[in-house]
Protein backbone atom coordinates (compact mmCIF):
# COMPACT_ATOMS: atom_id res chain seq x y z
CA UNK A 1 -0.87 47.40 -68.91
CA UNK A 2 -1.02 49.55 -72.21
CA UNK A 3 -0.69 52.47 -69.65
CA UNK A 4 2.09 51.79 -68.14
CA UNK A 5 4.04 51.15 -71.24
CA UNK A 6 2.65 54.74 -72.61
CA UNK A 7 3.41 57.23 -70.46
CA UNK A 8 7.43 56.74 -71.29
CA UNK A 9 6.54 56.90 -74.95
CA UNK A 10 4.49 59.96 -73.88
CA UNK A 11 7.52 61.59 -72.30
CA UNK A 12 9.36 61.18 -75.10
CA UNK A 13 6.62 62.53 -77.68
CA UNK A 14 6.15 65.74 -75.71
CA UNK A 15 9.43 66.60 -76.15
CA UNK A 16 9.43 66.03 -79.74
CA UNK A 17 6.58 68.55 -79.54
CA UNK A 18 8.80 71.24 -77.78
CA UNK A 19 11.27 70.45 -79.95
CA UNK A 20 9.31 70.68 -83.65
CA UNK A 21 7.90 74.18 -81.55
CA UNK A 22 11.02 75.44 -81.51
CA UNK A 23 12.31 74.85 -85.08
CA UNK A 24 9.60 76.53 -86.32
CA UNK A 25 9.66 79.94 -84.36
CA UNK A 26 13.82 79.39 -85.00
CA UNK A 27 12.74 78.65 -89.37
CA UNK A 28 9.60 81.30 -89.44
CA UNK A 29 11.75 84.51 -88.22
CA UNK A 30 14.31 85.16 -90.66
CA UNK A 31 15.26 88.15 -89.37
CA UNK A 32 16.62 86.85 -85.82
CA UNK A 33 20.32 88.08 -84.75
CA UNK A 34 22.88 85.57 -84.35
CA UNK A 35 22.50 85.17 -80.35
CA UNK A 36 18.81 84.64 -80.81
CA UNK A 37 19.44 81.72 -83.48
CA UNK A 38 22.49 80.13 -81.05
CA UNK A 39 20.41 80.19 -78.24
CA UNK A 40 17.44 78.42 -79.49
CA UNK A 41 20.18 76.09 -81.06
CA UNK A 42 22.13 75.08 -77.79
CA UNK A 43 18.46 75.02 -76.01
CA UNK A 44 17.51 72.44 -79.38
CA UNK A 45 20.75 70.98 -78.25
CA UNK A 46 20.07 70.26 -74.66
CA UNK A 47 16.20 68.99 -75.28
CA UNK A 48 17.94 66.54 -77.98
CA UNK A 49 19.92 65.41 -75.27
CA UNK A 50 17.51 64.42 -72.49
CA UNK A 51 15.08 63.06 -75.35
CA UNK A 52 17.97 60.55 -76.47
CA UNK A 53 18.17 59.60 -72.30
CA UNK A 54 14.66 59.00 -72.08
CA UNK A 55 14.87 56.96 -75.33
CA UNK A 56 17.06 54.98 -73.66
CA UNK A 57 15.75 55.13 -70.57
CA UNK A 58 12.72 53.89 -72.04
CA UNK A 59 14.04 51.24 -73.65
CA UNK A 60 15.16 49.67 -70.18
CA UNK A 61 11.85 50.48 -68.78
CA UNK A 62 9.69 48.51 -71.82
CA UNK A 63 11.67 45.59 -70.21
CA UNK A 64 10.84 46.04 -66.58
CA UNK A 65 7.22 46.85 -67.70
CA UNK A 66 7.32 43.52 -69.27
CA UNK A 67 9.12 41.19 -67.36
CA UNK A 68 7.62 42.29 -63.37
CA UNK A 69 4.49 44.33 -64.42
CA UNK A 70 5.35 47.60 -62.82
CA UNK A 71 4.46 50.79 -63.29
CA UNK A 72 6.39 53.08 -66.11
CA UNK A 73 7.61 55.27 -63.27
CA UNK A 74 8.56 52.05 -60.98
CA UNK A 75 10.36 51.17 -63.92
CA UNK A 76 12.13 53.96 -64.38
CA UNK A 77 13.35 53.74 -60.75
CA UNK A 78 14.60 50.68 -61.32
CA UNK A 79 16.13 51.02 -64.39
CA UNK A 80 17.84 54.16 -63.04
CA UNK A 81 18.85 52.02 -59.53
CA UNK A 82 20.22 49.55 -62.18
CA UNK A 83 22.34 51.71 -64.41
CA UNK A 84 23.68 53.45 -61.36
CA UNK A 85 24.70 49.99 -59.72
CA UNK A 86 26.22 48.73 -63.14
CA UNK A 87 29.73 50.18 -64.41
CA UNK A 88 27.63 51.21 -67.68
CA UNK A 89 26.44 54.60 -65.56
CA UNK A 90 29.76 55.89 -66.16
CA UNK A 91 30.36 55.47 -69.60
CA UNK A 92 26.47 56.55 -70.02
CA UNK A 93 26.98 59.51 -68.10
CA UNK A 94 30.21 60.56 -70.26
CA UNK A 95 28.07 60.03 -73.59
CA UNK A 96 25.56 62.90 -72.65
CA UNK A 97 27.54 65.20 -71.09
CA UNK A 98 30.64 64.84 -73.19
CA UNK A 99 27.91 66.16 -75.99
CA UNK A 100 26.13 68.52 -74.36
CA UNK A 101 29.83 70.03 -73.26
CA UNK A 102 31.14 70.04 -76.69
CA UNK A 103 27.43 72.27 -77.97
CA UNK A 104 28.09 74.36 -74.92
CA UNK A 105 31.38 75.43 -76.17
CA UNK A 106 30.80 75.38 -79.91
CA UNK A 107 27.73 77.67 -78.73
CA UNK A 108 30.39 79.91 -76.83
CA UNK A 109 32.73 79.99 -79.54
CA UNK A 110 30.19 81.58 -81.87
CA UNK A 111 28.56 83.86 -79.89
CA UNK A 112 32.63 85.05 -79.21
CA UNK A 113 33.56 85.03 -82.55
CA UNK A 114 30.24 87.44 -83.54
């Protein structure tokens, strides 16, 4: 049981890893040029995003895990069969890529404007 309510939480903390790896080569190398710095920016950007999904993601699994003692990645498939069923997938769907589209652009405009 602890397993299977782990390996999300897992998921989740490896990512965090990649993440905290890639501020520091982005804070230790001042000397960087501006594409360098608003690459590893949109790329800090896009792992934010899927971490935040498999937060909630995650979330919705801890229940399934709980309530019909299935696996974390059985969870996930249902939790994912769920959200796609419910009229939440939409409005879930918007949320990521309506951010994700907004650093794409903002990324863009900079790398323009240099």
């Amino acid at each position: 049981v602890l397993f299977r309510s782990c390996f999300g939480s897992l998921l989740v903390a490896i990512l965090q890893a990649i993440r905290s790896l890639l501020r520091a080569v982005a804070g230790e190398s001042d000397n960087q040029n501006c594409c360098v710095r608003c690459c590893i920016c949109i790329i800090d950007c896009i792992l934010g995003c899927i971490e935040r999904a498999l937060e909630l993601f995650n979330k919705f699994g801890f229940v399934m895990v709980a309530i019909y003692g299935c696996s974390c990645l059985e969870a996930g498939r249902r939790t994912s069969a769920a959200a796609k069923k419910s009229t939440i997938f939409p409005l879930f769907n918007n949320m990521l890529l309506t951010s994700t589209l907004f650093f794409f652009q903002l990324g863009f405009a900079v790398l323009m404007a240099v």
